[in-house]
N, C-alpha and C. Protein backbone atom coordinates (compact mmCIF):
# COMPACT_ATOMS: atom_id res chain seq x y z
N UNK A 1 -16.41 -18.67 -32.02
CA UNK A 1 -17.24 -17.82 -31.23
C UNK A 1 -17.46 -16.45 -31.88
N UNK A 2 -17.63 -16.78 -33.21
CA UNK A 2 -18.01 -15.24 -33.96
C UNK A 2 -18.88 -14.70 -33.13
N UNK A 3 -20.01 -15.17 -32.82
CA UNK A 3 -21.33 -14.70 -32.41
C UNK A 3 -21.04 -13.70 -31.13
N UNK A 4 -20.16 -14.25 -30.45
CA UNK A 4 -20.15 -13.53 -29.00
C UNK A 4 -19.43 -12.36 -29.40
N UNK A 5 -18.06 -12.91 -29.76
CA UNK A 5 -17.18 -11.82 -30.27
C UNK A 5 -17.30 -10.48 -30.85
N UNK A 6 -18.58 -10.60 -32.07
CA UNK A 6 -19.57 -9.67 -32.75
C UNK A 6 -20.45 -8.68 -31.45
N UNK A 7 -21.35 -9.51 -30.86
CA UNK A 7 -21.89 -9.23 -29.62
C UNK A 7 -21.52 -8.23 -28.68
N UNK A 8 -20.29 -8.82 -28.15
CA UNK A 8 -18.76 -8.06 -27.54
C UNK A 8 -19.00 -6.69 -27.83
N UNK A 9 -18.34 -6.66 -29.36
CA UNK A 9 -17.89 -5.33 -30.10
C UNK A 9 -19.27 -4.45 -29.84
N UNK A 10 -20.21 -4.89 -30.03
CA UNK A 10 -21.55 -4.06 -30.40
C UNK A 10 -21.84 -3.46 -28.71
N UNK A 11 -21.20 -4.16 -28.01
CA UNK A 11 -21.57 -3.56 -26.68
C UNK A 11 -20.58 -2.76 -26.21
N UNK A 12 -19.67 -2.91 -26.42
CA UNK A 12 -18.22 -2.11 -26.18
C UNK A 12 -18.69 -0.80 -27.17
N UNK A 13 -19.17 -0.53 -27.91
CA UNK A 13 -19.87 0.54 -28.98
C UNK A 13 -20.92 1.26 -28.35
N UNK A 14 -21.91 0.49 -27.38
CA UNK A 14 -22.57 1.45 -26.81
C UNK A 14 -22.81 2.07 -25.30
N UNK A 15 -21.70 1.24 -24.64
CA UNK A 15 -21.06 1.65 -23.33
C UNK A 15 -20.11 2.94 -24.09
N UNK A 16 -19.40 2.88 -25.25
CA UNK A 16 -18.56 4.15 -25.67
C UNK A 16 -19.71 5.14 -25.98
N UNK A 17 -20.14 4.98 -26.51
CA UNK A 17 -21.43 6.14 -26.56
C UNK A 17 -22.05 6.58 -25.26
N UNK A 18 -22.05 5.55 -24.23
CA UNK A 18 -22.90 6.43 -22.89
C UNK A 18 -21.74 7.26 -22.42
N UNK A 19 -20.34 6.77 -22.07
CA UNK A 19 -19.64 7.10 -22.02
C UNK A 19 -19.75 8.82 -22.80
N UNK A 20 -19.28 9.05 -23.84
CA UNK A 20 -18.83 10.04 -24.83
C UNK A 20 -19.78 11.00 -24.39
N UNK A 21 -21.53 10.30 -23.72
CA UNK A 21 -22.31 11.14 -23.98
C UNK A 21 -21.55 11.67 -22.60
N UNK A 22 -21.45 11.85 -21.87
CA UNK A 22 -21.77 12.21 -19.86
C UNK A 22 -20.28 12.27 -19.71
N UNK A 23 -20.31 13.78 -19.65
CA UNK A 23 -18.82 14.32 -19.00
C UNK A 23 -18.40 13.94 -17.57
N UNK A 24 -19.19 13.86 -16.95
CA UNK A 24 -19.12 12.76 -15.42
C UNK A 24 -18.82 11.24 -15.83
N UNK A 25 -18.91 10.39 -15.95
CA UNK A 25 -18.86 9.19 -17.46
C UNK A 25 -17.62 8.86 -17.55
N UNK A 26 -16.77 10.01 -18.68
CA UNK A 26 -16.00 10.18 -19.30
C UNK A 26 -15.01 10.34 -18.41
N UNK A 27 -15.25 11.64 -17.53
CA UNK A 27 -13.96 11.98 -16.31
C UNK A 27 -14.13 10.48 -15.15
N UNK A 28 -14.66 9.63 -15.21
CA UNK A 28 -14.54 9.08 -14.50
C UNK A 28 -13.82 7.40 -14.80
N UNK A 29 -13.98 7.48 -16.25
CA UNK A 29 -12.87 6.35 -16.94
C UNK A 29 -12.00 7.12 -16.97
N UNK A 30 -11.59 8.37 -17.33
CA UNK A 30 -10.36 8.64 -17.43
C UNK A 30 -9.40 8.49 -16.34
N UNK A 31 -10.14 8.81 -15.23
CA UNK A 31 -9.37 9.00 -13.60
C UNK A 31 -9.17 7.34 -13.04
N UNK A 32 -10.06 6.09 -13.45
CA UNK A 32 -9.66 5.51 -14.08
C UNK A 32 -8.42 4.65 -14.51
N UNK A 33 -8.68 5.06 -15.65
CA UNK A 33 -7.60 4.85 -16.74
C UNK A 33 -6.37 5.27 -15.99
N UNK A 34 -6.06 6.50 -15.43
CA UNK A 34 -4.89 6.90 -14.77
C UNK A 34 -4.60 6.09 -13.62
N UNK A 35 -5.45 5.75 -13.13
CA UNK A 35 -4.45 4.69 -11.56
C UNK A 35 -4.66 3.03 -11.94
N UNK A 36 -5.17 2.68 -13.06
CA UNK A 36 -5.05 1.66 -13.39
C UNK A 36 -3.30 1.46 -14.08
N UNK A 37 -3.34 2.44 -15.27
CA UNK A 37 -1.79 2.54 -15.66
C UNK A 37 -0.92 3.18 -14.38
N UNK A 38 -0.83 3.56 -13.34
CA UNK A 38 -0.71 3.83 -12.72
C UNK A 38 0.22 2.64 -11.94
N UNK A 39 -0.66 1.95 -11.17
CA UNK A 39 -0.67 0.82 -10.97
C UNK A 39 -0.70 -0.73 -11.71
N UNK A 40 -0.28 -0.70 -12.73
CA UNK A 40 0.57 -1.95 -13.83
C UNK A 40 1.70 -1.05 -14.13
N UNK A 41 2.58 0.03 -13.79
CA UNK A 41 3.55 0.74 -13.85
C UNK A 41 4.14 0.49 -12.67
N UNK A 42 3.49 -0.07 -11.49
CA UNK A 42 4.44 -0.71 -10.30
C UNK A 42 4.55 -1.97 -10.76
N UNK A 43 3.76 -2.39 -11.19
CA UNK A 43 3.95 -3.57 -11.22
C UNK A 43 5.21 -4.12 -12.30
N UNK A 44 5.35 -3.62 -13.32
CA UNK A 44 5.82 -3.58 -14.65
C UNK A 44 7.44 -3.38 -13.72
N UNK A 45 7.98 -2.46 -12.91
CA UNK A 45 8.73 -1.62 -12.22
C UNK A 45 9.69 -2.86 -11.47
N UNK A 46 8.33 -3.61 -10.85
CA UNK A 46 8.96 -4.73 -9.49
C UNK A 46 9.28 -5.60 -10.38
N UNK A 47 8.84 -6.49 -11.12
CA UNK A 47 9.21 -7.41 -12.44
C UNK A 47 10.32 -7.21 -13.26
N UNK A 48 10.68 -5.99 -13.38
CA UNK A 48 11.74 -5.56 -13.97
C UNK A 48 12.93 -5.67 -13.57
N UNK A 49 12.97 -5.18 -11.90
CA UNK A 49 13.81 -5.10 -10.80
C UNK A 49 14.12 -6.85 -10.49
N UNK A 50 13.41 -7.85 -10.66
CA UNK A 50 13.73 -9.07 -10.49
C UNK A 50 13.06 -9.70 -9.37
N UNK A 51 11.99 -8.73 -8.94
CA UNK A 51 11.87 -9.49 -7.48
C UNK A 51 9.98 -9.56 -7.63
N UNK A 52 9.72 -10.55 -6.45
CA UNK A 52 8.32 -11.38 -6.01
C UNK A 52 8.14 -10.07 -5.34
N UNK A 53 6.52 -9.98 -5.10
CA UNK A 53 5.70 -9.61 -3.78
C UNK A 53 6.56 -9.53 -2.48
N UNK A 54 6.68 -11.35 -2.40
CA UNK A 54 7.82 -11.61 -1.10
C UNK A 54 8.68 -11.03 -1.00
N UNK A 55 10.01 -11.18 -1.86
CA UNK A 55 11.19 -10.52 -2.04
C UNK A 55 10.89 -8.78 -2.09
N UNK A 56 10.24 -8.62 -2.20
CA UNK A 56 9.88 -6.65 -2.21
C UNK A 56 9.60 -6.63 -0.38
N UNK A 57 8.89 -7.46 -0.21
CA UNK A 57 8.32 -7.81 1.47
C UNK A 57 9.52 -8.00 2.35
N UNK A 58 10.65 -8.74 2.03
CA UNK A 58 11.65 -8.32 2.77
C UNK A 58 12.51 -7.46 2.75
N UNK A 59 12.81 -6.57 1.35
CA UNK A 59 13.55 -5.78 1.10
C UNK A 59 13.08 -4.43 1.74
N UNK A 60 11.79 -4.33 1.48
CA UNK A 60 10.63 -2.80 1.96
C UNK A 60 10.30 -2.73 3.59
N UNK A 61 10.65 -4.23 4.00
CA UNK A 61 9.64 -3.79 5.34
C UNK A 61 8.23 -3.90 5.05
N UNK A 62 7.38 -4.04 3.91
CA UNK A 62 6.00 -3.65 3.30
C UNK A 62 5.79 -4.96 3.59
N UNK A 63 4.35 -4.75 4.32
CA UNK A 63 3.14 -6.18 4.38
C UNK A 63 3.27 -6.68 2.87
N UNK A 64 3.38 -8.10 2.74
CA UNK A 64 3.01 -8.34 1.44
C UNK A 64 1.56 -7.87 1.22
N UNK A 65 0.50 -8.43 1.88
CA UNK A 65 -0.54 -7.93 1.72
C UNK A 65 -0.74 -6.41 1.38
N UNK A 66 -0.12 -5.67 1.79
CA UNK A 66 0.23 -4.27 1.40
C UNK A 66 0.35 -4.01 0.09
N UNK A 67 1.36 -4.49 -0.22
CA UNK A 67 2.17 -4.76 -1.85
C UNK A 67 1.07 -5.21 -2.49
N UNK A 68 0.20 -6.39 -2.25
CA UNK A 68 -0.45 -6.64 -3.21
C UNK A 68 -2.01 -5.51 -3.28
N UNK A 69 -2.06 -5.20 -2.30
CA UNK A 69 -3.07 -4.21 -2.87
C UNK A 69 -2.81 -2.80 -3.42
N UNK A 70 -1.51 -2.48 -3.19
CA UNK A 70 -1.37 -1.29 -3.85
C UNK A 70 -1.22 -1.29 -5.40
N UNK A 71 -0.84 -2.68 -5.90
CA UNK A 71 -0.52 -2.89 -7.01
C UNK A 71 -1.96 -3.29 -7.79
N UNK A 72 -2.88 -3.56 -6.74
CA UNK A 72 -4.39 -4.18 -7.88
C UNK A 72 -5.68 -3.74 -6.90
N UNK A 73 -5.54 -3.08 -5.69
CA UNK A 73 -6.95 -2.96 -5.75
C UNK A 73 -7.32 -1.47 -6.08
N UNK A 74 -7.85 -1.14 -6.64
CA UNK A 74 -7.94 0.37 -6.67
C UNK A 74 -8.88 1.31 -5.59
N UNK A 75 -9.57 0.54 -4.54
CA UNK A 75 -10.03 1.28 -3.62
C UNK A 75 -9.00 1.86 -2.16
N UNK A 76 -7.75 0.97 -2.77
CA UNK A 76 -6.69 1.58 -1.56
C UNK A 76 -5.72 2.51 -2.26
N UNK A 77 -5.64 3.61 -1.71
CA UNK A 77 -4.29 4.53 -2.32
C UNK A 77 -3.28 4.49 -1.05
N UNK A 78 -2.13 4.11 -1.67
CA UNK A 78 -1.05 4.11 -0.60
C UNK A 78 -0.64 5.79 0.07
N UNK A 79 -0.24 5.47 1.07
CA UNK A 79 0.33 6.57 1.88
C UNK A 79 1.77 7.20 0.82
N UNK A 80 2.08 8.49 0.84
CA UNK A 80 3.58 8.38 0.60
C UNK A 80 4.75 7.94 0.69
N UNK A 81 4.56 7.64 2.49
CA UNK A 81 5.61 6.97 2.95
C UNK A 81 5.68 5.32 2.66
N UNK A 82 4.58 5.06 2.37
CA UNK A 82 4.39 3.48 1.71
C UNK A 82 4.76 3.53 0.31
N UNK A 83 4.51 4.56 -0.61
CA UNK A 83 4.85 4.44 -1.76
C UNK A 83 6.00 4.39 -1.97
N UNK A 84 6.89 5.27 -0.76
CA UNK A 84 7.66 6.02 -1.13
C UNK A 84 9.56 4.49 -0.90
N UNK A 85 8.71 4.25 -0.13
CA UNK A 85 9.98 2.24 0.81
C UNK A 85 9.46 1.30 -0.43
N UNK A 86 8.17 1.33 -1.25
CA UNK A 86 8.31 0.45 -2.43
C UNK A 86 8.97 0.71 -3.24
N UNK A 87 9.29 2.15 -3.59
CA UNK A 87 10.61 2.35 -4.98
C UNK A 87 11.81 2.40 -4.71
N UNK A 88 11.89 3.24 -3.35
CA UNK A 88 13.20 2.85 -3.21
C UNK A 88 13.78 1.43 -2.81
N UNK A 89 12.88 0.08 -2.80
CA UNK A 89 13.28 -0.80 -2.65
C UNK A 89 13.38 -1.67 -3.86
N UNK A 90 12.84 -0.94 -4.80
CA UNK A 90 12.84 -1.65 -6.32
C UNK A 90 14.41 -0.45 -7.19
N UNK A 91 14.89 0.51 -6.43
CA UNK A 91 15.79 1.24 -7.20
C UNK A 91 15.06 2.22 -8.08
N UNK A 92 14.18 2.87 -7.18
CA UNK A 92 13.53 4.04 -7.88
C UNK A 92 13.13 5.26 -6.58
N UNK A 93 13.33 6.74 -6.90
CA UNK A 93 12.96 7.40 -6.04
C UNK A 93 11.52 8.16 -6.20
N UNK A 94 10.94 8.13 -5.34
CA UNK A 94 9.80 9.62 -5.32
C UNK A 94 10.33 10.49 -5.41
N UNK A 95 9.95 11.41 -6.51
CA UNK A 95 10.29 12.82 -6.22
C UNK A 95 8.28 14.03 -6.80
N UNK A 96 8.03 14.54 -5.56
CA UNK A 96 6.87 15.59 -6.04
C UNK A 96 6.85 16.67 -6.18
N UNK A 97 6.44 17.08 -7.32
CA UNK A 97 6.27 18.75 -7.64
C UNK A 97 4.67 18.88 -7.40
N UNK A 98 4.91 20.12 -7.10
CA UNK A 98 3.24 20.88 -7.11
C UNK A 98 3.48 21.81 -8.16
N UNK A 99 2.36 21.69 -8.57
CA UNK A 99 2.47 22.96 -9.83
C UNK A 99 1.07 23.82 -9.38
């Protein structure tokens, strides 16, 4: 599949150029980019810790359904207090600074 593959690249080249051009664009993959890594950093977190969706679901109290969207949809941002029963149920704390 050279052909597509080639194709691919050449388009990934000029989505980076609309991109590069439009500071709105740009800030808006970046912001982005941040709750995507964001969110595969829970995920990466719960996997680590040893446990399912489920197993987080009984340990948290957290809807699975909960769990799974905080971890992949990006139109939901969890509450604090939701964020806050997923780490400490994986062995991690919130802690926030304001600067």
């Amino acid at each position: 599949m050279p052909f597509v593959e080639a194709n691919m690249a050449k388009e990934r080249r000029k989505l980076q150029e609309l991109i590069d051009g439009s500071p709105e664009a740009k800030k808006a993959v970046e912001e982005f980019d941040k709750e995507y890594e964001f969110r595969r950093k829970l995920v990466l977190a719960r996997e680590e810790a040893g446990l399912t969706q489920k197993q987080l679901q009984e340990i948290s109290g957290l809807d699975q359904r909960a769990i799974s969207q905080m971890e992949a949809d990006e139109k939901i941002s969890p509450r604090v207090r939701t964020l806050k029963k997923y780490l400490n149920a994986i062995g991690y704390a919130l802690d926030i600074f304001l600067q």
